[in-house]
Protein backbone atom coordinates (compact mmCIF):
# COMPACT_ATOMS: atom_id res chain seq x y z
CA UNK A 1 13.43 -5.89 -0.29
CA UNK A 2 11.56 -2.55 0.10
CA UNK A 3 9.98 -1.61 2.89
CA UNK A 4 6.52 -0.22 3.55
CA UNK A 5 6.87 3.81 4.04
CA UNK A 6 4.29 3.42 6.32
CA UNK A 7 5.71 0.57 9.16
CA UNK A 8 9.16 0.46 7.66
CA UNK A 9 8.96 -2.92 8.61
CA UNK A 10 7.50 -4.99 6.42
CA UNK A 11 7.98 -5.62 2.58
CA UNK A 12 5.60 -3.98 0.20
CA UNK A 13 3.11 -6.76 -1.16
CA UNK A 14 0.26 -4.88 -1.32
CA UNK A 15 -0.40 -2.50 -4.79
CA UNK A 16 -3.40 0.38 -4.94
CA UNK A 17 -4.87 1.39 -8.03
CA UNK A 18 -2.66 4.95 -8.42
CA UNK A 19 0.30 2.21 -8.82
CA UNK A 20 1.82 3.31 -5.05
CA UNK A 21 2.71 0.12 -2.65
CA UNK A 22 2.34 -0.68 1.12
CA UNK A 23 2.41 -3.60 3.39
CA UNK A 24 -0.72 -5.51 4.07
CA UNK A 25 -1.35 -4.84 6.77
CA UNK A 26 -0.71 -1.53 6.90
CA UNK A 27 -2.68 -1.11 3.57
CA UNK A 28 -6.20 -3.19 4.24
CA UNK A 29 -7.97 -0.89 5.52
CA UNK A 30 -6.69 2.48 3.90
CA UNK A 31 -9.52 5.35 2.20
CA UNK A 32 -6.74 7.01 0.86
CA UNK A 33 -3.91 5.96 -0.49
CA UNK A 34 -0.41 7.90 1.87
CA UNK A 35 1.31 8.88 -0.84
CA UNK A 36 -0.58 11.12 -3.63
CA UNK A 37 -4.04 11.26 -0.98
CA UNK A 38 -6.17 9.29 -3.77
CA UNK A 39 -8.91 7.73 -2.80
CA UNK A 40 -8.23 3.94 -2.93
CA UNK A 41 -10.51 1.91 -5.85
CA UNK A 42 -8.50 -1.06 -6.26
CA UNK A 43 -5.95 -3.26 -4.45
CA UNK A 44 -4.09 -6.24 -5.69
CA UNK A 45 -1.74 -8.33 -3.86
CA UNK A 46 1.93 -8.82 -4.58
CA UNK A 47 3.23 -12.46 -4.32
């Protein structure tokens, strides 16, 4: 399992469009993605 870099809690099942991963809910309601600071176009959830 990876955790989310942001909550280290949770597993990643949530993908942005510059290919970087978080949880969820730490994700949902992100501008800009944590990682590389893009600004966030697309998500897709991970099953």
């Amino acid at each position: 399992m990876q955790s989310c870099a942001i909550c280290m809690d949770k597993s990643k099942d949530l993908a942005f469009g510059c290919g970087h991963q978080t949880c969820y809910d730490c994700g949902k309601n992100l501008v800009r993605c944590p990682m590389c600071q893009q600004h966030i176009t697309t998500r897709i959830r991970l099953y």
